[in-house]
C-alpha atoms as a PDB file:
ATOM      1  CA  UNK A   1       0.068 136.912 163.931  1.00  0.00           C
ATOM      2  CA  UNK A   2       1.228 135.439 167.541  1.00  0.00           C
ATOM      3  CA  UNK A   3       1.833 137.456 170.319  1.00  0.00           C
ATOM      4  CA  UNK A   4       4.289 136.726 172.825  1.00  0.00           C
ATOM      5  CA  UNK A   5       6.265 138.949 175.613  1.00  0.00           C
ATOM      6  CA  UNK A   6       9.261 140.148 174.638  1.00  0.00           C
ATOM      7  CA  UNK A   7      12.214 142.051 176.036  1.00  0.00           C
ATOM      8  CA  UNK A   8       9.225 142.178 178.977  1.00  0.00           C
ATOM      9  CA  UNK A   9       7.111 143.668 176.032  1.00  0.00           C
ATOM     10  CA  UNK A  10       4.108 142.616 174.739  1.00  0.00           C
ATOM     11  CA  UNK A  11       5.146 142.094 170.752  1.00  0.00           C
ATOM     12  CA  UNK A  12       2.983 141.044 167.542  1.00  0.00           C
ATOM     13  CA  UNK A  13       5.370 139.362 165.124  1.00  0.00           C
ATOM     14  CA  UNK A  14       5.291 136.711 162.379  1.00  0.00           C
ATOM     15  CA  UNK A  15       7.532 134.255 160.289  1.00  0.00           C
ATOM     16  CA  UNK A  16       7.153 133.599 157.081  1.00  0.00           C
ATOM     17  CA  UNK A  17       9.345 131.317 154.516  1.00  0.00           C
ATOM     18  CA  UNK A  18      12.239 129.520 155.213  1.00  0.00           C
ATOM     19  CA  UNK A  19      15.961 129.595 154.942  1.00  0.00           C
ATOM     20  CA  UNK A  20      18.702 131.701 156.611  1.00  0.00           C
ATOM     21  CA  UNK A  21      16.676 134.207 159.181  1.00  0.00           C
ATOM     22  CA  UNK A  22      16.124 137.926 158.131  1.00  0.00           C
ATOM     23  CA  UNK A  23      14.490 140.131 160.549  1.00  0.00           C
ATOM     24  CA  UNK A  24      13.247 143.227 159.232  1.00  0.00           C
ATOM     25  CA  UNK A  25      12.760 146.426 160.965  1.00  0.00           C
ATOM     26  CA  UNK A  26       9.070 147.994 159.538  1.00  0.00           C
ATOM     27  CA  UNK A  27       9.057 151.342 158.119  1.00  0.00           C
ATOM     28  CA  UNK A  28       6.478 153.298 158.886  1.00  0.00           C
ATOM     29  CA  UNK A  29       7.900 156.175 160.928  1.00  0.00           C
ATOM     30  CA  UNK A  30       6.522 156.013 164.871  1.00  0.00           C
ATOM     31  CA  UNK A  31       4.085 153.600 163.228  1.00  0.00           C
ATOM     32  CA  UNK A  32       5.806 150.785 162.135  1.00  0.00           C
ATOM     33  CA  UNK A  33       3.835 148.078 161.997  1.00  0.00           C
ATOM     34  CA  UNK A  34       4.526 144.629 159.874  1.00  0.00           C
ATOM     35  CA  UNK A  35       2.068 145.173 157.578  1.00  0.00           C
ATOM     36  CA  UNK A  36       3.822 148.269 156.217  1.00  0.00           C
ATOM     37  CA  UNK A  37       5.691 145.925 154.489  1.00  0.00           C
ATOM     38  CA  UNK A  38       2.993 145.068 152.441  1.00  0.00           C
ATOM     39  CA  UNK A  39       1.106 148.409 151.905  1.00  0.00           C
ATOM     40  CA  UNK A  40       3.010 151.831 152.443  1.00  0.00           C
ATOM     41  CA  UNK A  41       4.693 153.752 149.755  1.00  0.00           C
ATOM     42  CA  UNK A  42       7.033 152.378 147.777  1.00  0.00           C
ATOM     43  CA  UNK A  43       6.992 148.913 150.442  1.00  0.00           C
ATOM     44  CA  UNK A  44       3.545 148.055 148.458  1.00  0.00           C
ATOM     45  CA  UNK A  45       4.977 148.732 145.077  1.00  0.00           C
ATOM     46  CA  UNK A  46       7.800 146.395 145.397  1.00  0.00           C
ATOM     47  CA  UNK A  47       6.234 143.462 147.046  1.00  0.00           C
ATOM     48  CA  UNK A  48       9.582 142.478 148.966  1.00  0.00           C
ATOM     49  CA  UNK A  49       7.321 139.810 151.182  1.00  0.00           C
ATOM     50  CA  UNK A  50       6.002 138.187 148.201  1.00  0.00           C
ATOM     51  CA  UNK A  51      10.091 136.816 146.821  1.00  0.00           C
ATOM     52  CA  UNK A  52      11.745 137.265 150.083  1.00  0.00           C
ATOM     53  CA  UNK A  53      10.037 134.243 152.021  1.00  0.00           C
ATOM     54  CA  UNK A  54      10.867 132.278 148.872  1.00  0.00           C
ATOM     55  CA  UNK A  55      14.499 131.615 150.452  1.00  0.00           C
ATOM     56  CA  UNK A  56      14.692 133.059 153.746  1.00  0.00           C
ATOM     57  CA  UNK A  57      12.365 133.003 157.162  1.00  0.00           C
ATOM     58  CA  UNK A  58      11.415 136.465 157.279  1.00  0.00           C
ATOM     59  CA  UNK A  59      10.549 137.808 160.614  1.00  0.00           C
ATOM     60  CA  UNK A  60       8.603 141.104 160.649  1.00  0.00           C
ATOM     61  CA  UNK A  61       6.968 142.512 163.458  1.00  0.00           C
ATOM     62  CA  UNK A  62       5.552 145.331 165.054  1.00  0.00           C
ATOM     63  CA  UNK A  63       7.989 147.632 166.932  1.00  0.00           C
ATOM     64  CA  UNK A  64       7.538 148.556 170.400  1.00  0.00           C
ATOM     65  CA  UNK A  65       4.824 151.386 170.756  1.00  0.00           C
ATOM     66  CA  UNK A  66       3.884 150.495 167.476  1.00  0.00           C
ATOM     67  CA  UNK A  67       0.452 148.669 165.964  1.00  0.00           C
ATOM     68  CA  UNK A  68      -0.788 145.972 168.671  1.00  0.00           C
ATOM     69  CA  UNK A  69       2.962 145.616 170.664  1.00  0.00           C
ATOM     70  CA  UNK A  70       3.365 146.999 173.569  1.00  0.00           C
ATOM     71  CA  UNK A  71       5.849 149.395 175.497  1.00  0.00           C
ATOM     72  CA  UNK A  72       7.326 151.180 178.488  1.00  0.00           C
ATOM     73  CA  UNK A  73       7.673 154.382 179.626  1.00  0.00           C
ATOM     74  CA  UNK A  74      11.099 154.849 179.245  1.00  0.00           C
ATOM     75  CA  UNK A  75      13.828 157.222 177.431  1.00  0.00           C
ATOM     76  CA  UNK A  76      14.095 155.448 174.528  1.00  0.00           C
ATOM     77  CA  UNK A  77      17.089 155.614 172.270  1.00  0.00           C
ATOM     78  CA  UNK A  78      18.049 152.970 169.438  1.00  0.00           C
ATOM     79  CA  UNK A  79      19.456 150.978 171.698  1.00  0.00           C
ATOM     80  CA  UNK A  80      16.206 150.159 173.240  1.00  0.00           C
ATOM     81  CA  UNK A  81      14.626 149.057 169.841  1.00  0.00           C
ATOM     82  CA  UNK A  82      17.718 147.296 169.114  1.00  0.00           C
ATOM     83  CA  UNK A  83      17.121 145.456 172.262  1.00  0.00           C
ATOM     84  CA  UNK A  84      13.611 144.433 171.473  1.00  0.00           C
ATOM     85  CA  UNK A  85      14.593 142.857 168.369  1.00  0.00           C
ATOM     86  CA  UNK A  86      17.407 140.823 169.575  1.00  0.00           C
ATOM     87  CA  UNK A  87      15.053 139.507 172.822  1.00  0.00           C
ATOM     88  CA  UNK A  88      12.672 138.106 169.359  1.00  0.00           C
ATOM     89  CA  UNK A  89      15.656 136.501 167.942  1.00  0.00           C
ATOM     90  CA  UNK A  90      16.445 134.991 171.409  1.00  0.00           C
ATOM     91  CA  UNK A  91      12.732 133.852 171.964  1.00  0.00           C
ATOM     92  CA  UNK A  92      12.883 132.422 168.413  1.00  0.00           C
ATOM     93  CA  UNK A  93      16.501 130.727 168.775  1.00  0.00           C
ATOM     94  CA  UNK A  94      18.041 132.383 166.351  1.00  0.00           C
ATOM     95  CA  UNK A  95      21.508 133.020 166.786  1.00  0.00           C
ATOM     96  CA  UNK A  96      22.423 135.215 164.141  1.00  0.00           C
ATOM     97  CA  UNK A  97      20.305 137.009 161.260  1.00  0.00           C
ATOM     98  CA  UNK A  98      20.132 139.391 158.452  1.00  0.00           C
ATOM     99  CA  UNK A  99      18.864 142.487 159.569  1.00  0.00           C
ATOM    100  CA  UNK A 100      16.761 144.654 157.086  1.00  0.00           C
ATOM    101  CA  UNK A 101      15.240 147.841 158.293  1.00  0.00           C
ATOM    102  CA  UNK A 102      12.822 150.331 155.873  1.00  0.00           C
ATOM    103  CA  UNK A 103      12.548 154.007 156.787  1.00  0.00           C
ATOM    104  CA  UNK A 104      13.050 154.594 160.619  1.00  0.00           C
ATOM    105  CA  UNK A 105      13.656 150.974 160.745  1.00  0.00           C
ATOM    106  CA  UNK A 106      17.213 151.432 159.045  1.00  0.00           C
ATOM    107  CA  UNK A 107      18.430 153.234 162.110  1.00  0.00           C
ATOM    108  CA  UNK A 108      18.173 150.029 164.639  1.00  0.00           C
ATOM    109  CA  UNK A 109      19.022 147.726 161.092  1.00  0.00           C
ATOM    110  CA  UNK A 110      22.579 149.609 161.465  1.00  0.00           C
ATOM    111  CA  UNK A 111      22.773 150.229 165.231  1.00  0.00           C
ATOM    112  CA  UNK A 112      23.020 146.202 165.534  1.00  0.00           C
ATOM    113  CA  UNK A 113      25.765 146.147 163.616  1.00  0.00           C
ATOM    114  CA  UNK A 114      27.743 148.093 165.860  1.00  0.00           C
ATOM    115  CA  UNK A 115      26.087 146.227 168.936  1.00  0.00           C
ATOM    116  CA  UNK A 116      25.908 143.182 168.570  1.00  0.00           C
ATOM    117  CA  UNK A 117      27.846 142.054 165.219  1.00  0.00           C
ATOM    118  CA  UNK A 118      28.440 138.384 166.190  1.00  0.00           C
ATOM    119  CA  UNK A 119      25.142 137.860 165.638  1.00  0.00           C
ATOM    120  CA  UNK A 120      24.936 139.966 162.290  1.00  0.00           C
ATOM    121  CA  UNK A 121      25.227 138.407 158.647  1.00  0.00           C
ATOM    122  CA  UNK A 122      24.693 141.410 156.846  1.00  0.00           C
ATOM    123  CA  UNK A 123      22.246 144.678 157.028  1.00  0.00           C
ATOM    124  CA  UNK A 124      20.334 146.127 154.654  1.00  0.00           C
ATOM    125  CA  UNK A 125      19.001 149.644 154.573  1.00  0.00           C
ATOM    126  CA  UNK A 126      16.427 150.654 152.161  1.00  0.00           C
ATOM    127  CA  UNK A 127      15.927 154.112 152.252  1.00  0.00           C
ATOM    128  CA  UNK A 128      17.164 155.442 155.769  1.00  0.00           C
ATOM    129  CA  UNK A 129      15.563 158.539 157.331  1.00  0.00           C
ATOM    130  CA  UNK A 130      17.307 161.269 157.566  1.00  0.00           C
ATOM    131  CA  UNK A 131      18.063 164.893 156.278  1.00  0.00           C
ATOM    132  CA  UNK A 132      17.769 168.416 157.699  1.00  0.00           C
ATOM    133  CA  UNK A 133      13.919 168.499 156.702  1.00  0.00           C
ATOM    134  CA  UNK A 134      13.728 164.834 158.612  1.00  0.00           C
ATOM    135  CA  UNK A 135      15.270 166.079 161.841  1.00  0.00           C
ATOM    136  CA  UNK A 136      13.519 169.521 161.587  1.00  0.00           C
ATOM    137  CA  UNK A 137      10.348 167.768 160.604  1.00  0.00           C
ATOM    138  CA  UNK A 138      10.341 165.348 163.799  1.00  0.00           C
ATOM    139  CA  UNK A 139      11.688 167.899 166.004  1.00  0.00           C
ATOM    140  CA  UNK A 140       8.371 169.291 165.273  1.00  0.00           C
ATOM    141  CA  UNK A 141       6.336 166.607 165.887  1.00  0.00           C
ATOM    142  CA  UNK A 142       7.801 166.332 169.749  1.00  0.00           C
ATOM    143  CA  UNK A 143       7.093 169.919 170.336  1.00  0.00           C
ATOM    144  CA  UNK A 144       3.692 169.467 169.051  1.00  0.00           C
ATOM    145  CA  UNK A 145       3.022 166.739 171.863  1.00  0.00           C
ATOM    146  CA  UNK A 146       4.872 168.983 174.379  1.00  0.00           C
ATOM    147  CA  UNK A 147       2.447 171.873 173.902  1.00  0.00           C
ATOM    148  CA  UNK A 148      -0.789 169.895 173.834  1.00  0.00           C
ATOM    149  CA  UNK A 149       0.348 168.223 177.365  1.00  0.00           C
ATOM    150  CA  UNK A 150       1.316 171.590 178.611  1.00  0.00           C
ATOM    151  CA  UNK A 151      -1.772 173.112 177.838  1.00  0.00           C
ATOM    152  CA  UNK A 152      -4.043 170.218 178.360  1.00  0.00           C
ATOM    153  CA  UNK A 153      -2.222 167.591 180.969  1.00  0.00           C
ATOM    154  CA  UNK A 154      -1.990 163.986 180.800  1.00  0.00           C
ATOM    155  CA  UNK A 155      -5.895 162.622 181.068  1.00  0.00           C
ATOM    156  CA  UNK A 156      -6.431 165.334 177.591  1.00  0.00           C
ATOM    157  CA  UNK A 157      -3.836 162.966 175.718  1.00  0.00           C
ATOM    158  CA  UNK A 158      -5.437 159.684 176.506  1.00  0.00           C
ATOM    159  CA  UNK A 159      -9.073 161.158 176.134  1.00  0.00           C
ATOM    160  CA  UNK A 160      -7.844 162.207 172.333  1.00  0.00           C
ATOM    161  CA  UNK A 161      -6.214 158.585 171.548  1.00  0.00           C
ATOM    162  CA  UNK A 162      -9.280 157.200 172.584  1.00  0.00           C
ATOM    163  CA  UNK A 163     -11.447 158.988 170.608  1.00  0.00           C
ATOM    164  CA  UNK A 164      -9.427 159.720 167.275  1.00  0.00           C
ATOM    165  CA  UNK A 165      -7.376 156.150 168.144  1.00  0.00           C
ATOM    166  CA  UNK A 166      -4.375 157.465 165.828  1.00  0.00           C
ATOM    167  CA  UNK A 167      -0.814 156.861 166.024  1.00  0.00           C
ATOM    168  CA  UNK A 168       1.926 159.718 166.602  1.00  0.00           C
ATOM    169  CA  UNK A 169       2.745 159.368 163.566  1.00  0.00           C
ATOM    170  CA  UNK A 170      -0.778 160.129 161.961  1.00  0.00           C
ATOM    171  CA  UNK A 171      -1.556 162.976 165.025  1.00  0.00           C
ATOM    172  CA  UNK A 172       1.936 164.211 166.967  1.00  0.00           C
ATOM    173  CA  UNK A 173      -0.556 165.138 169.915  1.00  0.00           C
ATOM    174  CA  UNK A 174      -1.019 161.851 171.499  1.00  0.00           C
ATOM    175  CA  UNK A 175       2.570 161.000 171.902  1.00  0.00           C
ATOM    176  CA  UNK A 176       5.005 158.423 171.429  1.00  0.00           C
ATOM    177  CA  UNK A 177       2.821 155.973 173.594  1.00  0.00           C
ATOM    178  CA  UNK A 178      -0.492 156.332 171.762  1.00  0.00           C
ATOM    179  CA  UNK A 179      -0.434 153.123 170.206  1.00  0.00           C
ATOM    180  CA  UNK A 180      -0.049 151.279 172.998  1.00  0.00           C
ATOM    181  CA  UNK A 181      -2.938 153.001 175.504  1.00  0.00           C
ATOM    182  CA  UNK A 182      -5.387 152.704 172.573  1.00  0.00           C
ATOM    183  CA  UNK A 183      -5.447 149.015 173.065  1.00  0.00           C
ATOM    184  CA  UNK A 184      -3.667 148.635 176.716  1.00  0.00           C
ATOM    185  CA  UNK A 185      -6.380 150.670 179.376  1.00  0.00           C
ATOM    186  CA  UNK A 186      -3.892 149.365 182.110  1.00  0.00           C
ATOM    187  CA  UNK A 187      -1.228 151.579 180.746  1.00  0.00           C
ATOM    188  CA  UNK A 188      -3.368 154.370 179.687  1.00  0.00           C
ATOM    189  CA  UNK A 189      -4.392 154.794 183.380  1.00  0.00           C
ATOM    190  CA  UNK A 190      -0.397 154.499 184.290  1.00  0.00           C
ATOM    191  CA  UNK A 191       0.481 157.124 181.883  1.00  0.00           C
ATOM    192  CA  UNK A 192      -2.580 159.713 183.003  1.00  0.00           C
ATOM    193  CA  UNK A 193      -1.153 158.677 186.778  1.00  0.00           C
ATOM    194  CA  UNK A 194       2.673 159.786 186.254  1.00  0.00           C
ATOM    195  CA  UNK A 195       4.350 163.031 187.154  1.00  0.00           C
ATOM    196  CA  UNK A 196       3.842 165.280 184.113  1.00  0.00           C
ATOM    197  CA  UNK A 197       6.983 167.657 184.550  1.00  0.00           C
ATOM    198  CA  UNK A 198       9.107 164.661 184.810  1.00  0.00           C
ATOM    199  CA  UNK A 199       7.146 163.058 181.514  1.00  0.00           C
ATOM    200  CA  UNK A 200       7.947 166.130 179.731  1.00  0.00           C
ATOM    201  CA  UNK A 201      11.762 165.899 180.414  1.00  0.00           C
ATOM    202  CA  UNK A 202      12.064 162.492 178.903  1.00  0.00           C
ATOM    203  CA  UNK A 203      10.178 162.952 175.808  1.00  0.00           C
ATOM    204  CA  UNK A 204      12.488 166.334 175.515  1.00  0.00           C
ATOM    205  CA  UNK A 205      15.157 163.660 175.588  1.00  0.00           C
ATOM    206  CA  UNK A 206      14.109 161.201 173.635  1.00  0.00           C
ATOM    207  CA  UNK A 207      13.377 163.882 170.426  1.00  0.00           C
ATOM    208  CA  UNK A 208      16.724 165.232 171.140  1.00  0.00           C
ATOM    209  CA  UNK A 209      18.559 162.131 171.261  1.00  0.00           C
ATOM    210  CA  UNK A 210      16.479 160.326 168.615  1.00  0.00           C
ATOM    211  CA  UNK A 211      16.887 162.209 165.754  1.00  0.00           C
ATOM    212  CA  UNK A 212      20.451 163.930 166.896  1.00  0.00           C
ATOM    213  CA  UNK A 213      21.876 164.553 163.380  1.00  0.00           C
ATOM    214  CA  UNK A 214      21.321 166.765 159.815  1.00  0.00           C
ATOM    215  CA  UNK A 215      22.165 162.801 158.368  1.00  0.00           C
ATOM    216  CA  UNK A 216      21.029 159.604 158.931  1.00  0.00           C
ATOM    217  CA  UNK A 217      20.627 159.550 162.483  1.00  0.00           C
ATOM    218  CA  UNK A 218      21.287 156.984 165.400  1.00  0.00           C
ATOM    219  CA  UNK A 219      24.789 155.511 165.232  1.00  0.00           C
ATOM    220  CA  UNK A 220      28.420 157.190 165.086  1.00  0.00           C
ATOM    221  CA  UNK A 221      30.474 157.495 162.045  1.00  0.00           C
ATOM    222  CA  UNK A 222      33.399 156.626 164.205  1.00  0.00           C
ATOM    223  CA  UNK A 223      31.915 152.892 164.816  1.00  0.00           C
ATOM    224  CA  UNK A 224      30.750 152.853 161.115  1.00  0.00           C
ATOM    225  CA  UNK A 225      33.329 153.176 159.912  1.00  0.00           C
ATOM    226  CA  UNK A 226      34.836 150.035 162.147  1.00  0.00           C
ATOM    227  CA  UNK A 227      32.428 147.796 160.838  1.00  0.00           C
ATOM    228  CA  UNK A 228      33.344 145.346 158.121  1.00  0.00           C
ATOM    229  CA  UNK A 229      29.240 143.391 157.965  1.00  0.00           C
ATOM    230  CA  UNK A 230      28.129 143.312 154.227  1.00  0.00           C
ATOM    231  CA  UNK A 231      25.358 146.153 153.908  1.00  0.00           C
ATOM    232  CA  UNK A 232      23.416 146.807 150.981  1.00  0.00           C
ATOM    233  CA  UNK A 233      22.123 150.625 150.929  1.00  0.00           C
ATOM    234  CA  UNK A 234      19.041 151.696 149.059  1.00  0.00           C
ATOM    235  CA  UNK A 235      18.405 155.410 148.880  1.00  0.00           C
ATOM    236  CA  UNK A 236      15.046 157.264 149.111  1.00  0.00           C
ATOM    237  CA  UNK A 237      14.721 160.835 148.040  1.00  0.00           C
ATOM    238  CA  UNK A 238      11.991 163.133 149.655  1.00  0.00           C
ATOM    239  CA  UNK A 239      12.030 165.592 152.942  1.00  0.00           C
ATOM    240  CA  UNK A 240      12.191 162.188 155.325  1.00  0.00           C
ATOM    241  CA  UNK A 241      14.506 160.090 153.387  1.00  0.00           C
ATOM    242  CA  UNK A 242      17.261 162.873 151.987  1.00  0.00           C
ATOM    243  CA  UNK A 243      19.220 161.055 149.567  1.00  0.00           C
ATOM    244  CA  UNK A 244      22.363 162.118 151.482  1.00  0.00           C
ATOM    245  CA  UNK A 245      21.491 160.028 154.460  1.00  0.00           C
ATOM    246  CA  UNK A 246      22.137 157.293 152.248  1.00  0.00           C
ATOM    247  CA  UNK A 247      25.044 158.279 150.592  1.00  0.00           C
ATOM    248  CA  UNK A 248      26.002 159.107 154.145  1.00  0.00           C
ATOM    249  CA  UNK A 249      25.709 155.319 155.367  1.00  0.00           C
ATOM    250  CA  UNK A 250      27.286 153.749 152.267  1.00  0.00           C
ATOM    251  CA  UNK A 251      30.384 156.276 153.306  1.00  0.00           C
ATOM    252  CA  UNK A 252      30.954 155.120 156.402  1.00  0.00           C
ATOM    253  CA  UNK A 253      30.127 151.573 155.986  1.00  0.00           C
ATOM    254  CA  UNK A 254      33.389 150.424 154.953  1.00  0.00           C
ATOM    255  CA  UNK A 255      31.955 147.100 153.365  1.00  0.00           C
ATOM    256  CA  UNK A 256      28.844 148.422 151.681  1.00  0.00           C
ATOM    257  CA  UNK A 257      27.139 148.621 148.542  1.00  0.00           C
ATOM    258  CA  UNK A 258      25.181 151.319 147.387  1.00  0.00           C
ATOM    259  CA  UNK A 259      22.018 150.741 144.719  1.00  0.00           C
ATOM    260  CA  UNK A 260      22.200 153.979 142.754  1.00  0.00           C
ATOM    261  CA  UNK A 261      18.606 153.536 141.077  1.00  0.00           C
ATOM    262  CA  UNK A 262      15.924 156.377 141.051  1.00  0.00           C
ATOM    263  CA  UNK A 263      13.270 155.810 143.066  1.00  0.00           C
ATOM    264  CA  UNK A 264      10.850 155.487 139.866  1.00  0.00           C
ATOM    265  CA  UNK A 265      12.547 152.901 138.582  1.00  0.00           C
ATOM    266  CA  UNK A 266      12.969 150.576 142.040  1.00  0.00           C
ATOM    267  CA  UNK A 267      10.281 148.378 140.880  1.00  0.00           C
ATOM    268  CA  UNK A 268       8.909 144.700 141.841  1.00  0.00           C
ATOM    269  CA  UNK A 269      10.899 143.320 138.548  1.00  0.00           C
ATOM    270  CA  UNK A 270      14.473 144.921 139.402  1.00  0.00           C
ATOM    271  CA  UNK A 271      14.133 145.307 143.639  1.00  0.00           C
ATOM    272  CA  UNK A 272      14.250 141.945 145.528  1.00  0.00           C
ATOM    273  CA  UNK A 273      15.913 140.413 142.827  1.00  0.00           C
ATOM    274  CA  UNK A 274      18.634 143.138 143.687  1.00  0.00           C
ATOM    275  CA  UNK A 275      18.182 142.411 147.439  1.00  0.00           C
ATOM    276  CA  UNK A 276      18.469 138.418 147.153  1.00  0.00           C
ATOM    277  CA  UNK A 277      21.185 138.998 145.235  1.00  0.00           C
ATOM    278  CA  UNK A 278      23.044 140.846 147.820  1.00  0.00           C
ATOM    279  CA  UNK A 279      21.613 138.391 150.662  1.00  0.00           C
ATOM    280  CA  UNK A 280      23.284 135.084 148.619  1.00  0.00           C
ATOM    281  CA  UNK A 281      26.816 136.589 148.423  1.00  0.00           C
ATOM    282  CA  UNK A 282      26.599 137.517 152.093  1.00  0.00           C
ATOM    283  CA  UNK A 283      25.685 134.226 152.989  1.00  0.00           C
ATOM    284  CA  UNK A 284      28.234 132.813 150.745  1.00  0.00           C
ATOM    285  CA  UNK A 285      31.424 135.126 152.572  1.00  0.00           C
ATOM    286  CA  UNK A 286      29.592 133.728 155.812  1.00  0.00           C
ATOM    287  CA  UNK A 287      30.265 130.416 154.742  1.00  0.00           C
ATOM    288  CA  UNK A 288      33.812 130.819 153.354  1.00  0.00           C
ATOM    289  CA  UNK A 289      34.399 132.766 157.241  1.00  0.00           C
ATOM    290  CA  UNK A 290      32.972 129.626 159.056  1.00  0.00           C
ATOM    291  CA  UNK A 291      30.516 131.579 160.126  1.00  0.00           C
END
């Protein structure tokens, strides 16, 4: 996979296929990485990489702080991962793309709908995060970092991702940023170097602001609800992907559809068939809009 800077991040990404562009937000949690695509959960059961590059350029990458990209110190909100994947778009000349997001990834999938929809042919959201267990859950997983830099400072947190090398989302301890100082020792020594009362205000902010909701979390009903892009809704069902996240999406996504198939039975043989479907007719109103 190539590497280049983007958004002023360093950013692994890849294309595969041809056709109309799709760029897909990984799932993964804070690790999403572009091979979860082809080997987490329910990702690896349904093979979407293996029929998807069949008829359009897939894009998939790894997020900011995630895998081998890079990242910034920085309160980030959706807006910020939004950002990073429209900067790849721009440094690949694409003007305007599907966006697909898994898991976590559904919540910037939707957020550029609202943010940038000129440049949006449709979204779709298989199984969005959310629920009172999900917010409760990663709630949890902030304070856990909190603690361990309150009792241990700054140098303790890069000392463990050095030695264990696991992501936040494998070991809440090392942080948001764990990814990136396990292979970045310029940034490791930045974040040891930076004031730690002020470090523990923004992650404080970015849980809080992150995951701000008992639903799907990230972007308003109010601006949903004013958005007419095509969106195709899959729903999960477990403690971080509460069926009612989804339900909650397809409600205020005026011009969505909503997949009501169990989990068990979303399957290689009935799932990107379902999703190429969806893709085609977007494309097709796309056409008959001129755009």
């Amino acid at each position: 996979m190539p590497t280049a800077i983007i958004d002023g991040i360093s950013t692994k990404y890849e294309v595969m296929g041809s056709g109309p562009a799709l760029l897909m937000y990984a799932p993964g949690g804070f690790d999403a990485t572009a091979d979860k695509w082809r080997k987490q959960g329910v990702y690896a059961k349904i093979k979407l990489l293996d029929h998807l590059p069949k008829h359009y350029t897939c894009i998939v990458f790894d997020r900011r702080e995630c895998g081998e990209s890079g990242g910034r110190i920085e309160r980030i909100g959706w807006q910020h991962y939004v950002a990073h994947g429209k900067a790849l778009l721009d440094h690949l000349r694409v003007e305007k793309a599907h966006i697909m997001g898994g898991c976590m990834g559904c919540c910037p999938a939707a957020a550029w709908g609202m943010m940038h929809p000129d440049r949006v042919l449709s979204m779709v959201l298989y199984w969005p995060v959310g629920g009172a267990k999900y917010r409760m859950s990663s709630h949890q997983r902030f304070a856990e970092h909190l603690a361990f830099v309150q009792q241990n400072g700054l140098q303790a947190v890069t000392d463990l991702v050095m030695k264990d090398g696991r992501s936040f989302g494998a070991d809440p301890r090392g942080g948001p940023w764990a990814s990136v100082m396990k292979h970045d020792a310029a940034f490791a020594a930045a974040f040891v170097a930076q004031n730690v009362e002020r470090y523990k205000q923004l992650v404080i902010g970015i849980g809080r602001t992150l995951v701000d909701r008992d639903t799907a979390p990230g972007t308003e009903p109010e601006d949903m609800l004013r958005c007419d892009i095509p969106a195709l809704v899959v729903p999960g069902n477990d403690a971080a992907h509460a069926t009612s996240a989804a339900r909650y999406l397809h409600e205020c996504l005026p011009n969505s559809e909503y997949w009501d198939v169990a989990v068990a039975d979303q399957t290689e043989a009935n799932t990107p068939g379902r999703v190429l479907e969806f893709l085609a007719k977007a494309d097709a109103s796309a056409a008959g809009r001129g755009g």
